[in-house]
Protein backbone atom coordinates (compact mmCIF):
# COMPACT_ATOMS: atom_id res chain seq x y z
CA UNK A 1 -163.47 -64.45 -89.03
CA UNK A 2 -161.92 -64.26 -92.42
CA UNK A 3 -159.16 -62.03 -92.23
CA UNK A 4 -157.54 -62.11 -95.19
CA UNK A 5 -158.42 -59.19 -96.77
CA UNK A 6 -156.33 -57.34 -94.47
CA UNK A 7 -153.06 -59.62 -94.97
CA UNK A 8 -153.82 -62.14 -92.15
CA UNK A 9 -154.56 -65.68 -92.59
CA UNK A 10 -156.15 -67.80 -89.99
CA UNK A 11 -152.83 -69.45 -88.81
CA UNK A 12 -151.26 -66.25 -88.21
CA UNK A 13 -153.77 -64.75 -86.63
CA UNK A 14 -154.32 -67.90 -84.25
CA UNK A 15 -150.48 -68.05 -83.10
CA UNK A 16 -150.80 -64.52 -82.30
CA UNK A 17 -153.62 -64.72 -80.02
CA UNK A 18 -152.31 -67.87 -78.25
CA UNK A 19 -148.46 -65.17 -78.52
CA UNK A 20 -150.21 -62.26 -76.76
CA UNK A 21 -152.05 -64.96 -74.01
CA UNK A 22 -148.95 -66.57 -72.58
CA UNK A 23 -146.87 -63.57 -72.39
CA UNK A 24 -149.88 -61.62 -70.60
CA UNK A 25 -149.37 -64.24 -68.28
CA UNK A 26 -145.83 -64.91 -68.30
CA UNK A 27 -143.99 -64.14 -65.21
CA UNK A 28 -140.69 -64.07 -66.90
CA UNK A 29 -140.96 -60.59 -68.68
CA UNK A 30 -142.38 -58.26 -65.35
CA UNK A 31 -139.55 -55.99 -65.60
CA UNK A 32 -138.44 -56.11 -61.85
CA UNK A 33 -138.26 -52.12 -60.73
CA UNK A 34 -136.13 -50.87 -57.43
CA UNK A 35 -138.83 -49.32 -54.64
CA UNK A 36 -136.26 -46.90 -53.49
CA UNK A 37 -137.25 -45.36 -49.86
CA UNK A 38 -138.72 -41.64 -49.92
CA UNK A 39 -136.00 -38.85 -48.91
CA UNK A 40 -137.46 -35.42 -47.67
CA UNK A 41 -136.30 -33.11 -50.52
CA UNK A 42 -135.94 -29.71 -50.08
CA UNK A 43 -138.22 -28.70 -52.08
CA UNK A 44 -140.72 -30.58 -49.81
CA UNK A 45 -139.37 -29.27 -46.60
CA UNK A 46 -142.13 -27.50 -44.91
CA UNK A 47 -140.34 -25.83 -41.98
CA UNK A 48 -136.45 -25.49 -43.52
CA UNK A 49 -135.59 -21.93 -43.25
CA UNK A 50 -135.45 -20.44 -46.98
CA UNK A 51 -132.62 -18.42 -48.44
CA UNK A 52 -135.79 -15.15 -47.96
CA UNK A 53 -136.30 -15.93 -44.85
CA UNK A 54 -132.60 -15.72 -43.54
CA UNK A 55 -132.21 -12.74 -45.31
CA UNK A 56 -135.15 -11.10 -43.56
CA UNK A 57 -133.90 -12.47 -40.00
CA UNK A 58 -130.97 -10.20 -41.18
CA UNK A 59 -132.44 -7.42 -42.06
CA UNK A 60 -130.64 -3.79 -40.95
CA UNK A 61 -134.01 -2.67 -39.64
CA UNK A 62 -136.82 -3.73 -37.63
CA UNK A 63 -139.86 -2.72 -36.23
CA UNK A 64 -139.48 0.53 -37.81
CA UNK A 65 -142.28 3.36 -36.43
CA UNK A 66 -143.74 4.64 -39.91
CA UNK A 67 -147.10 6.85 -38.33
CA UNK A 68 -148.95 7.84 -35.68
CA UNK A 69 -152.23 8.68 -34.09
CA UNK A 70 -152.15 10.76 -30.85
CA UNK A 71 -147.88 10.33 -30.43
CA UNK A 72 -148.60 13.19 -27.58
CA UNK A 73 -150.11 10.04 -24.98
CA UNK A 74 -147.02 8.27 -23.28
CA UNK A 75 -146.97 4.35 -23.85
CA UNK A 76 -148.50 1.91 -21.02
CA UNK A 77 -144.79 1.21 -19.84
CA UNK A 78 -143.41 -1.25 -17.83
CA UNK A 79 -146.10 -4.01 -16.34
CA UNK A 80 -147.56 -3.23 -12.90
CA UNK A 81 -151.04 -3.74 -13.17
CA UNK A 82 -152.44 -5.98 -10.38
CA UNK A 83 -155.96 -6.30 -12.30
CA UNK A 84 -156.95 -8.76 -15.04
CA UNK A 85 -158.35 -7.01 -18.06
CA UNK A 86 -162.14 -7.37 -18.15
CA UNK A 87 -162.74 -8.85 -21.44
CA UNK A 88 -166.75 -9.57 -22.89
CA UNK A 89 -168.51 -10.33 -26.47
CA UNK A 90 -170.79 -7.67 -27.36
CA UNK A 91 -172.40 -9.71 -29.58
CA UNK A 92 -172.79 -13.57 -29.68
CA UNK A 93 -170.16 -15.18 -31.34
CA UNK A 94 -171.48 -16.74 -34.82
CA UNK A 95 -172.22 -20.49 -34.81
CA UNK A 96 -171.67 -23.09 -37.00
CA UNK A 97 -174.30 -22.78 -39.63
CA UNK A 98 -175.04 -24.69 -43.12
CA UNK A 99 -173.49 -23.17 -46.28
CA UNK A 100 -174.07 -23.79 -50.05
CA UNK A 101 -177.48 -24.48 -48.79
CA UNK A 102 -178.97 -20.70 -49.69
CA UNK A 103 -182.34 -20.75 -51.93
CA UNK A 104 -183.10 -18.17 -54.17
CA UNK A 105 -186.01 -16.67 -52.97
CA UNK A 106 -185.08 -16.87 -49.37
CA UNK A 107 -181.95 -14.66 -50.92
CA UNK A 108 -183.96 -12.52 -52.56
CA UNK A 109 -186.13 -11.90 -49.21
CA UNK A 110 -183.07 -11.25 -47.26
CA UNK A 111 -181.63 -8.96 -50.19
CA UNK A 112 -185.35 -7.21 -49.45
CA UNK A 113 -185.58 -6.84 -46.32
CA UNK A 114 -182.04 -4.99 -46.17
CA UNK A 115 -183.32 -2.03 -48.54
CA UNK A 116 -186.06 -1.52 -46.67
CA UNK A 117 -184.43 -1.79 -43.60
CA UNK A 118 -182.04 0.95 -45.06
CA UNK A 119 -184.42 3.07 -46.64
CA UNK A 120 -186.46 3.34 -42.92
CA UNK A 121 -182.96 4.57 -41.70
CA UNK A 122 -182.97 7.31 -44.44
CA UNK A 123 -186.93 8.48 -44.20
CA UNK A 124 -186.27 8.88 -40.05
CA UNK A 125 -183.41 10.66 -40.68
CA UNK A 126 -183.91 12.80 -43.50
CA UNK A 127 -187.94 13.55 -41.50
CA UNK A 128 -189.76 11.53 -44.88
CA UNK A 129 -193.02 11.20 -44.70
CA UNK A 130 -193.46 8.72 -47.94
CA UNK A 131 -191.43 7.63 -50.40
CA UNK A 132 -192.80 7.20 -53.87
CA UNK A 133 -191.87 4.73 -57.02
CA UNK A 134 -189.13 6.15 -58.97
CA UNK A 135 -189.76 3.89 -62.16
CA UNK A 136 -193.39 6.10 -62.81
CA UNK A 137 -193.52 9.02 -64.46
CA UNK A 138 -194.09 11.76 -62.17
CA UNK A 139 -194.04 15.84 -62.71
CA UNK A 140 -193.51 16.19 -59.40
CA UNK A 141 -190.46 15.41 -57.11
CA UNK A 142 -190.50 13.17 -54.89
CA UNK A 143 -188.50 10.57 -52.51
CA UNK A 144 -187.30 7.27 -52.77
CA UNK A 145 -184.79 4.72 -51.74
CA UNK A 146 -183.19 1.85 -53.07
CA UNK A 147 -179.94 -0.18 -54.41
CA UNK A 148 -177.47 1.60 -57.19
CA UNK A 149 -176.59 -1.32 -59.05
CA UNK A 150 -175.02 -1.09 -62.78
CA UNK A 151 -176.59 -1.72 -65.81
CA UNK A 152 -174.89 -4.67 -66.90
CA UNK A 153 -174.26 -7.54 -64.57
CA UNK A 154 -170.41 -7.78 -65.38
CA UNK A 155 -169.67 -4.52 -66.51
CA UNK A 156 -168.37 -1.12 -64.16
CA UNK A 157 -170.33 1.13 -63.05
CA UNK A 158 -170.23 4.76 -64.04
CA UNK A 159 -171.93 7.90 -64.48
CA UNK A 160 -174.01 6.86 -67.23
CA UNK A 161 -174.94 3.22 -66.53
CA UNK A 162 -176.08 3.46 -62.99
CA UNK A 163 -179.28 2.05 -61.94
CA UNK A 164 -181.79 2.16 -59.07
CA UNK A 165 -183.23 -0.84 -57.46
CA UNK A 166 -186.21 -0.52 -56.00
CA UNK A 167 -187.69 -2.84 -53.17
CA UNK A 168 -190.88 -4.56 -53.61
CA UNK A 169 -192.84 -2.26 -51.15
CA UNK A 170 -191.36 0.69 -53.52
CA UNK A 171 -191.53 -0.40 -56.64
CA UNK A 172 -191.94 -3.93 -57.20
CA UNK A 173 -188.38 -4.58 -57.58
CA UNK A 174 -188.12 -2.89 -60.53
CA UNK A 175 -184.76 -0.68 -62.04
CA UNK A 176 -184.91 2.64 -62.70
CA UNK A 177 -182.19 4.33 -64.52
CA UNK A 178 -180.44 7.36 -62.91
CA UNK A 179 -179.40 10.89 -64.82
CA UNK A 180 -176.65 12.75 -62.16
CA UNK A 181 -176.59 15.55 -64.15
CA UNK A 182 -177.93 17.84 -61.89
CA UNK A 183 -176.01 16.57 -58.66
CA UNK A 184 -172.37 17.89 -57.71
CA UNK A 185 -171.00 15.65 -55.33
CA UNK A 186 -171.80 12.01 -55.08
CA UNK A 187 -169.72 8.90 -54.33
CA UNK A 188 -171.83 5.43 -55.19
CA UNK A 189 -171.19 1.68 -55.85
CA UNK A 190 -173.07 -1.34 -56.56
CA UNK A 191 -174.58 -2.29 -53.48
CA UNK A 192 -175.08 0.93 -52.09
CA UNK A 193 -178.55 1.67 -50.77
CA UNK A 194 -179.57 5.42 -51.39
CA UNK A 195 -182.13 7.68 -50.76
CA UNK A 196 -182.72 9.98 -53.99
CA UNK A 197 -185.08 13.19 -54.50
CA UNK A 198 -185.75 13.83 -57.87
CA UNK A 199 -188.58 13.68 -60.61
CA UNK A 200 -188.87 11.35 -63.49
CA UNK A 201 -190.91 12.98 -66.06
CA UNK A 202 -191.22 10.63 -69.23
CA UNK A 203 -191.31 7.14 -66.70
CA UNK A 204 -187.65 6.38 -68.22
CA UNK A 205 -185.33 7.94 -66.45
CA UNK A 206 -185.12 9.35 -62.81
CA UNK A 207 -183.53 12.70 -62.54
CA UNK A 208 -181.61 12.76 -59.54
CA UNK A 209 -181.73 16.57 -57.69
CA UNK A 210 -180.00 15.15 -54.47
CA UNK A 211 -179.35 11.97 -52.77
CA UNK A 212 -180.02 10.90 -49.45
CA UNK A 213 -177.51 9.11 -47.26
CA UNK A 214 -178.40 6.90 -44.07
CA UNK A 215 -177.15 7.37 -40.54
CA UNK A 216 -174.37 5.84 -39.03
CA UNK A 217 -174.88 4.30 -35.99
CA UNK A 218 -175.09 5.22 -32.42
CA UNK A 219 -172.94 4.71 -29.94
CA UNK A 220 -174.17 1.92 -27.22
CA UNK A 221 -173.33 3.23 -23.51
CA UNK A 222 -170.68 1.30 -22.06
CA UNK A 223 -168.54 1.47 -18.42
CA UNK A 224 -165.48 2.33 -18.75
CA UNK A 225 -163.33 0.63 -16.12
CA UNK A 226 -161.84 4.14 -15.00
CA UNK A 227 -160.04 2.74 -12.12
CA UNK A 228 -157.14 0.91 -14.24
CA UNK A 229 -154.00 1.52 -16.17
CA UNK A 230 -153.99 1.72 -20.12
CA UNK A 231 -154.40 -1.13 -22.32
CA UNK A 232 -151.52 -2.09 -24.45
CA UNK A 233 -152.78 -4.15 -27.78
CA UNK A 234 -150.55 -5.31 -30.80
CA UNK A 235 -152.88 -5.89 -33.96
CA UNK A 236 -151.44 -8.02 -36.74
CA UNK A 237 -152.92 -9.43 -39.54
CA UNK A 238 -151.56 -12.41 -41.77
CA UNK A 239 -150.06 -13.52 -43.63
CA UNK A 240 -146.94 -14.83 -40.87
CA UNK A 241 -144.88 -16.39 -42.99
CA UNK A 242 -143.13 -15.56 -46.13
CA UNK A 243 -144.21 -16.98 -49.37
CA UNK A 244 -141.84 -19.31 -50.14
CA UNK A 245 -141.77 -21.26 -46.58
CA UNK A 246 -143.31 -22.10 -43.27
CA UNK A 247 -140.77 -20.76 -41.25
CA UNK A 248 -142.92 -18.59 -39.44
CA UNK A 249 -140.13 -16.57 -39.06
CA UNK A 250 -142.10 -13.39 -39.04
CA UNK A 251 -144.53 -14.71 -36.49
CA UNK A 252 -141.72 -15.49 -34.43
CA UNK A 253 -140.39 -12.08 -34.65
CA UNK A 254 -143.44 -10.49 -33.40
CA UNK A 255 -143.69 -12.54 -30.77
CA UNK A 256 -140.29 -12.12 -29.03
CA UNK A 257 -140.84 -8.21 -29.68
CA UNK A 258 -144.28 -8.76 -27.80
CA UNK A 259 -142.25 -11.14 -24.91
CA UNK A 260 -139.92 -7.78 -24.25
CA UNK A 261 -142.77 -5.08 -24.11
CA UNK A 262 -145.56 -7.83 -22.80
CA UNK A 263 -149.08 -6.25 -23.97
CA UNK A 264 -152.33 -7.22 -22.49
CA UNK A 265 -153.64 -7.98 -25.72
CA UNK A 266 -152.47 -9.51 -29.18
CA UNK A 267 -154.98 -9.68 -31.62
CA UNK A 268 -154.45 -12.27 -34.49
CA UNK A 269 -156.04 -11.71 -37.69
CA UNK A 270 -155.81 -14.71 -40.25
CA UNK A 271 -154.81 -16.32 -42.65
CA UNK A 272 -152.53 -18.30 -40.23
CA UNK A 273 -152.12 -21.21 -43.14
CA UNK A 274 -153.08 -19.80 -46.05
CA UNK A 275 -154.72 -21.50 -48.94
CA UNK A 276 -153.30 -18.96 -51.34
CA UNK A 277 -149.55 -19.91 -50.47
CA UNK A 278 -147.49 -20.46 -53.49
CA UNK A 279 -146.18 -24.02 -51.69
CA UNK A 280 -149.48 -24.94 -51.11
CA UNK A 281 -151.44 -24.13 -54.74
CA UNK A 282 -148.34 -25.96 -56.05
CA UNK A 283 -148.99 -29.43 -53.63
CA UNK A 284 -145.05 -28.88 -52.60
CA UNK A 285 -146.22 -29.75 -48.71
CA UNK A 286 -145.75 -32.60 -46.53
CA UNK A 287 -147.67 -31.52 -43.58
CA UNK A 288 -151.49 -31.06 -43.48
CA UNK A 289 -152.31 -27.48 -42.86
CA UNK A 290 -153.97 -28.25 -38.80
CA UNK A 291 -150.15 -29.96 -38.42
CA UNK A 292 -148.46 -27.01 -39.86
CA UNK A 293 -150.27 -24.51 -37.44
CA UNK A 294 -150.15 -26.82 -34.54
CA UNK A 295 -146.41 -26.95 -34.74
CA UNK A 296 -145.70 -23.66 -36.35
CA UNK A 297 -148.35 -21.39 -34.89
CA UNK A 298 -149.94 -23.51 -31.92
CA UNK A 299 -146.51 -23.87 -30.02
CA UNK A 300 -145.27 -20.50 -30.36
CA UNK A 301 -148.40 -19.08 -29.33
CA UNK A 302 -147.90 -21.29 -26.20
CA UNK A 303 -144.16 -20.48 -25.67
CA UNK A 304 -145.11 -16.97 -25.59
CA UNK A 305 -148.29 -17.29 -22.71
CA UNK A 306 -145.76 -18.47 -20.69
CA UNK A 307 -143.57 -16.33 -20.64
CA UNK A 308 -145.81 -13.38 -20.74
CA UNK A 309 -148.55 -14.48 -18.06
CA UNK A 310 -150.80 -11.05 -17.58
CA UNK A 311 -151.03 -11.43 -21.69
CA UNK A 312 -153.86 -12.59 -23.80
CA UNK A 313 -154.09 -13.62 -27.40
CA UNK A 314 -157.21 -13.38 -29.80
CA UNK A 315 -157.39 -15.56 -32.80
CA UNK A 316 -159.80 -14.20 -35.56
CA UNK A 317 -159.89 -16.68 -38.83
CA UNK A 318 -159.99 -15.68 -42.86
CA UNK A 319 -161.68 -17.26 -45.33
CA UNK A 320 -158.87 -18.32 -46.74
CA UNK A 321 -157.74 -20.42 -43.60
CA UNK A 322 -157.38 -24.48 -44.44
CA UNK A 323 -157.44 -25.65 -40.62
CA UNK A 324 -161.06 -24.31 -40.26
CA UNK A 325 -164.25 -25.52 -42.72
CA UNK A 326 -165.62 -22.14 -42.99
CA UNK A 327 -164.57 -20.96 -46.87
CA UNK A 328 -166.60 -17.23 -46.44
CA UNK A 329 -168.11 -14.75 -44.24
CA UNK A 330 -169.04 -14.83 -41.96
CA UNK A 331 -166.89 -17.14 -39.77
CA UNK A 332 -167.33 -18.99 -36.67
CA UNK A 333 -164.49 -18.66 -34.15
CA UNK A 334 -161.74 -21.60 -35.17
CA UNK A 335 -161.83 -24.77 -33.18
CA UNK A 336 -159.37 -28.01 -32.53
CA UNK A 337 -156.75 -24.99 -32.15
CA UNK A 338 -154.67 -24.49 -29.62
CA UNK A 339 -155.74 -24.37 -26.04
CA UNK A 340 -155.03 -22.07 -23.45
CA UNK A 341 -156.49 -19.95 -20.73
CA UNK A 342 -155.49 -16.84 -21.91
CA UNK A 343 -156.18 -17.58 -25.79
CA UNK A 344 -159.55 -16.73 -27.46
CA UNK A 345 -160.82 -17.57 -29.87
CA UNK A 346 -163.12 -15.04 -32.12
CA UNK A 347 -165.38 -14.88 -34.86
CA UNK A 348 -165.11 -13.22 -38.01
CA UNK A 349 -165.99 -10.30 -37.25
CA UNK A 350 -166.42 -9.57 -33.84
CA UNK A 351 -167.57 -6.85 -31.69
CA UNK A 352 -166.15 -7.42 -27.95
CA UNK A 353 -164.89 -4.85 -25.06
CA UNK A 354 -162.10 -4.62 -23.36
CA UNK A 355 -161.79 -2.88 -20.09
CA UNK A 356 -164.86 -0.74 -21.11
CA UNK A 357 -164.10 -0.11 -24.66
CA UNK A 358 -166.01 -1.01 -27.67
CA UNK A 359 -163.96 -2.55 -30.64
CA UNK A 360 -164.67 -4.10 -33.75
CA UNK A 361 -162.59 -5.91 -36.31
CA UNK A 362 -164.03 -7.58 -39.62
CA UNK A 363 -161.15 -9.67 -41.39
CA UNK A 364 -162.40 -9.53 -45.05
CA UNK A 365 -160.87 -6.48 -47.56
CA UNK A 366 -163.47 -4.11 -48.12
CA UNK A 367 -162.06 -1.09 -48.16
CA UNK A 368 -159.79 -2.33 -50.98
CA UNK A 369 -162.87 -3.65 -52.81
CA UNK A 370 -164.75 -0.37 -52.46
CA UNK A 371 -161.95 1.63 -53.85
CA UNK A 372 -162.11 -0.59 -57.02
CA UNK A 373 -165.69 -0.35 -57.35
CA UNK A 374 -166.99 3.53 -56.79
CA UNK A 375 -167.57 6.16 -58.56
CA UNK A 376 -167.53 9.91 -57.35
CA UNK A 377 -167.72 13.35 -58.25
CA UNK A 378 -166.81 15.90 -55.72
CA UNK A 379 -166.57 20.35 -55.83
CA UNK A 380 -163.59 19.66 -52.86
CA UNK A 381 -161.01 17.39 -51.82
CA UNK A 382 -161.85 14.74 -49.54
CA UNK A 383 -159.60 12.00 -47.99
CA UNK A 384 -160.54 8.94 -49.86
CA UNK A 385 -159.71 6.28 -46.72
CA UNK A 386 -161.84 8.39 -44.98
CA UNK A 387 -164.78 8.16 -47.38
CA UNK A 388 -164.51 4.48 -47.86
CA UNK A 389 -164.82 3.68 -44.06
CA UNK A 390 -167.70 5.69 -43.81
CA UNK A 391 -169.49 3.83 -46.86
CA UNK A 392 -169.23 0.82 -44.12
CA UNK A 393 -170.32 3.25 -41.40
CA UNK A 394 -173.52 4.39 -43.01
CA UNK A 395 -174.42 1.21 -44.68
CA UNK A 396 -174.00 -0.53 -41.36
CA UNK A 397 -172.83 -3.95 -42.35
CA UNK A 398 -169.12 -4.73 -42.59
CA UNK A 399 -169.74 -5.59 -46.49
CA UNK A 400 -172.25 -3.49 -48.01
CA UNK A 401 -170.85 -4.14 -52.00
CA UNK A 402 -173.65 -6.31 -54.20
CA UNK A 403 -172.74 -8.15 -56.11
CA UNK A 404 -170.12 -9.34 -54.12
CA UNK A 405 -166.43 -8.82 -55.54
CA UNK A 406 -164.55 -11.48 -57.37
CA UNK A 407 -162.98 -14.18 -54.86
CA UNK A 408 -165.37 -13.49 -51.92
CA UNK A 409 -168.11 -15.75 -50.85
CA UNK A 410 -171.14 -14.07 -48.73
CA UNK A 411 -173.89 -16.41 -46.83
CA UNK A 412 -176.66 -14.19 -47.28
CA UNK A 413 -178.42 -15.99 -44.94
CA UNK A 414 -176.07 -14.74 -42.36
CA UNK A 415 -176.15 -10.89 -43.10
CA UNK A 416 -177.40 -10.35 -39.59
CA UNK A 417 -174.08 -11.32 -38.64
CA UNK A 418 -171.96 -8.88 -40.47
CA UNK A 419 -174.62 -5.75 -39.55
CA UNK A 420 -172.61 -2.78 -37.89
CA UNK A 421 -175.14 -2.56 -34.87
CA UNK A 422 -173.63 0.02 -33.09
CA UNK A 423 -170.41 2.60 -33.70
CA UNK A 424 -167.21 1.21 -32.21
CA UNK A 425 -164.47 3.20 -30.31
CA UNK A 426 -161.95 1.32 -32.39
CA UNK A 427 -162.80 -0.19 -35.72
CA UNK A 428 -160.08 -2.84 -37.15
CA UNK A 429 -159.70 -3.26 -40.93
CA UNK A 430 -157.18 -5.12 -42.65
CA UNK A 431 -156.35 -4.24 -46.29
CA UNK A 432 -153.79 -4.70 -48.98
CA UNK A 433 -153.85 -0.45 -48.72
CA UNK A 434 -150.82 0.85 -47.34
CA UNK A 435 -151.13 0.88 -43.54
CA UNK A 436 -152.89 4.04 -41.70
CA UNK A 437 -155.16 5.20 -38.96
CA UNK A 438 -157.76 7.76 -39.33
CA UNK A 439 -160.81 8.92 -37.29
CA UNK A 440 -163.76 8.84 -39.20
CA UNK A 441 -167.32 10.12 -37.09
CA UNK A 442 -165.32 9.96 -33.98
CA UNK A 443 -164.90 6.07 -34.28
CA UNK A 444 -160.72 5.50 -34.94
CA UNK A 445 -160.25 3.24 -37.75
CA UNK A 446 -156.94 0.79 -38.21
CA UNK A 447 -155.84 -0.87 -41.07
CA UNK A 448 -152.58 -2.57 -39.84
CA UNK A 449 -151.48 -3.55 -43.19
CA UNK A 450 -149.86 -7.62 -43.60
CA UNK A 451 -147.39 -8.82 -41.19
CA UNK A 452 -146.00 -10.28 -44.54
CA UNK A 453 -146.64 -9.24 -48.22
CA UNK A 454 -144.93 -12.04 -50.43
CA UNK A 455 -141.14 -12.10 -49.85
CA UNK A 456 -141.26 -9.15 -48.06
CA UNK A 457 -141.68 -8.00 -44.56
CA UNK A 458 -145.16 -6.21 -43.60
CA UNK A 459 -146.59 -3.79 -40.83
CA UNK A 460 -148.35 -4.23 -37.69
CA UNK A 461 -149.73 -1.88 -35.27
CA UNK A 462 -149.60 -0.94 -31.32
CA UNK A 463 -152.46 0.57 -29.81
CA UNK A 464 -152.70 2.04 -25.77
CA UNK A 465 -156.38 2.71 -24.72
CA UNK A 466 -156.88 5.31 -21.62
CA UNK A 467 -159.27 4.50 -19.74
CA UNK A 468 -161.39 7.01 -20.78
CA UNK A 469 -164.95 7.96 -22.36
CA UNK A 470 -163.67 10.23 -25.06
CA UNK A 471 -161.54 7.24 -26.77
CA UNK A 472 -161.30 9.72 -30.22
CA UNK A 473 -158.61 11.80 -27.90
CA UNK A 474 -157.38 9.18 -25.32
CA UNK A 475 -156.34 6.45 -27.84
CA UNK A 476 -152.13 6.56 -29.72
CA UNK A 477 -151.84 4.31 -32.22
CA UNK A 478 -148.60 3.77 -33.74
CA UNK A 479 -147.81 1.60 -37.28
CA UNK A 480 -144.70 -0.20 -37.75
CA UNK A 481 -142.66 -1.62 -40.36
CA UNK A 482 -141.77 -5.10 -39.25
């Protein structure tokens, strides 16, 4: 090749190729690096205590009492109870099941079925005869049901873009927009099915008069074991450690507070190793996240059934777990955990009994997800946590928002699994909300907060059951600052 053109002759260009080919091969100019051995740094330290974390074991105060439900009932006191608890699953705990695998028109179907499932609720209670389409003119009122939904996929809703979706026995699945002029108080969001009575004169736009709530549940007859002392259960929710370790170190507290009072129950609400920890989004671990809760979680949880051996532990998992494959909700209950006698494992949620009484506990943040989302106009003053709970009440699934909010994943193949069946005596949300307790429809609802929020120190909650049927009255609940 005649390179000469570019300032290369032939000679040159051959003693540079036969150049570049012995020092490719030549031995002689490897430049000989150290392999130095690898030294834990403490940056990578997974279980060094951190500069937070001391400062939190020396903290002035601790477990802190910061409200109450019922503070008139006396607490369990000491231990003397010569009966196991009776503990049972009132509904099957969910199995392992595909995911990612969801088709849309088997979606669709299931998205179908739920509206009309809804909207029979509504026409029972409400004594409906027929419902009629909505998206047809009529001069005439009449009654229908469907989904509010907003009028742009990403956008809010509000008062002037809200929509109705119609099922395909209504109305072909067809959206109808919604004028609230005429209605006082409402409180919608997407996802909400409705009943509505109201006319729609030109075929454009329904006129909503009044709408048309569903039911809430009913109450399932249960036995409760009269013949026993009261229940003493510490609810926690995670995360247990503090965001810039795996200490534990809050976990650990707990637990030695549980070893002196000994409850018969400690429910667990995840994330126990959380894929949203700054240590882990960073890659600054050394252990893989089943080692970390083996060791950090596991062994504690074992230290303290031993010392405490009329105690039980429940273990309910987040979607934002690593040790378990389950990324959404629902969850099956965690395996390869720890193993114990008196540790259970449950899924997410759950719906069990203890000694008689119903409880329920979904660990995914609704009710903080709800308050983003609705919209509401109201002639009085109502308490807001109040109204939120009973959106999952009368909707009767544990997350009745569609589209689903930003970060969470729903199988909608598994919606049977997240349906409120029946109303609880004790209904257990977590949220980022400020802990409270309320009773909502007789059912007394607990959000016990974090056990940690960042580099701070969370809340937690203690609740004594009576044995008794009217739990509204013969439950305390008490919320503490850790």
């Amino acid at each position: 090749m005649d390179l000469s053109e570019y300032g290369i002759t032939n000679d040159s260009q051959d003693d540079a190729v036969e150049n570049f080919m012995s020092n490719m091969f030549s031995t002689s100019n490897i430049k000989q690096n150290k392999v130095l051995p690898m030294t834990q740094s403490n940056s990578l330290n997974d279980t060094q205590i951190s500069q937070v974390s001391s400062q939190f074991l020396t903290r002035k105060a601790s477990h802190v009492l910061d409200g109450q439900y019922n503070p008139h009932l006396s607490l369990r006191g000491e231990y003397t109870e010569d009966k196991s608890i009776i503990f049972n699953h009132l509904q099957e705990p969910i199995k392992p099941y595909r995911f990612m695998f969801e088709k849309t028109k088997e979606k669709a179907d299931m998205m179908d079925e739920r509206i009309d499932f809804i909207g029979s609720l509504i026409a029972k209670e409400h004594q409906i005869e027929a419902f009629a389409n909505p998206a047809r003119a009529s001069q005439e009122p009449i009654y229908a049901y469907g989904r509010i939904c907003p009028d742009a996929s990403e956008g809010r809703l509000n008062d002037q873009s809200v929509l109705l979706q119609l099922s395909r026995d209504v109305g072909m699945g067809k959206r109808v927009r919604l004028n609230l002029a005429k209605v006082s108080d409402y409180t919608l969001f997407p996802g909400q099915i409705v009943g509505v009575f109201g006319t729609n004169i030109r075929g454009d736009v329904f006129h909503v008069e009044q709408f048309l709530l569903p039911p809430i549940p009913k109450r399932i007859e249960s036995e409760i074991a009269t013949d026993r002392k009261p229940v003493e259960m510490i609810i926690a929710s995670g995360p247990y450690t503090l965001d810039d370790d795996f200490s534990y170190q809050p976990l650990e507290d707990l637990l030695n507070k549980c070893e002196q009072d000994q409850p018969n129950v400690i429910l667990l609400m995840g994330p126990f190793v959380s894929a949203k920890h700054p240590k882990i989004i960073s890659g600054k671990i050394e252990s893989l996240p089943d080692e970390i809760f083996r060791k950090r979680i596991g062994r504690k949880l074992e230290q303290f059934l031993e010392k405490s051996p009329h105690s039980h532990v429940l273990l309910l998992p987040h979607a934002d777990d690593m040790m378990q494959p389950f990324p959404l909700y629902p969850q099956p209950p965690m395996e390869n955990t720890t193993k114990h006698a008196r540790l259970h494992q449950l899924s997410n949620p759950s719906q069990i009994s203890i000694n008689g009484h119903n409880i329920s506990a979904s660990n995914i943040d609704t009710l903080f997800k709800l308050g983003t989302e609705e919209i509401s106009r109201s002639t009085e003053h109502t308490d807001r946590f109040s109204k939120l709970i009973r959106h999952i009440l009368q909707q009767h699934t544990y997350y009745p928002m569609f589209p689903h909010a930003i970060g969470d994943s729903i199988d909608a193949s598994q919606l049977v699994n997240i349906q409120v069946s029946w109303l609880p005596d004790i209904l257990i949300l977590p949220s980022q909300f400020k802990h409270f307790v309320k009773s909502v429809d007789h059912v007394v609802c607990i959000n016990p907060g974090h056990l940690c929020k960042s580099l701070a120190a969370g809340s937690y909650s203690r609740v004594v059951l009576y044995p008794s049927t009217n739990v509204d009255e013969q439950v305390r609940v008490d919320l503490f600052k850790l």
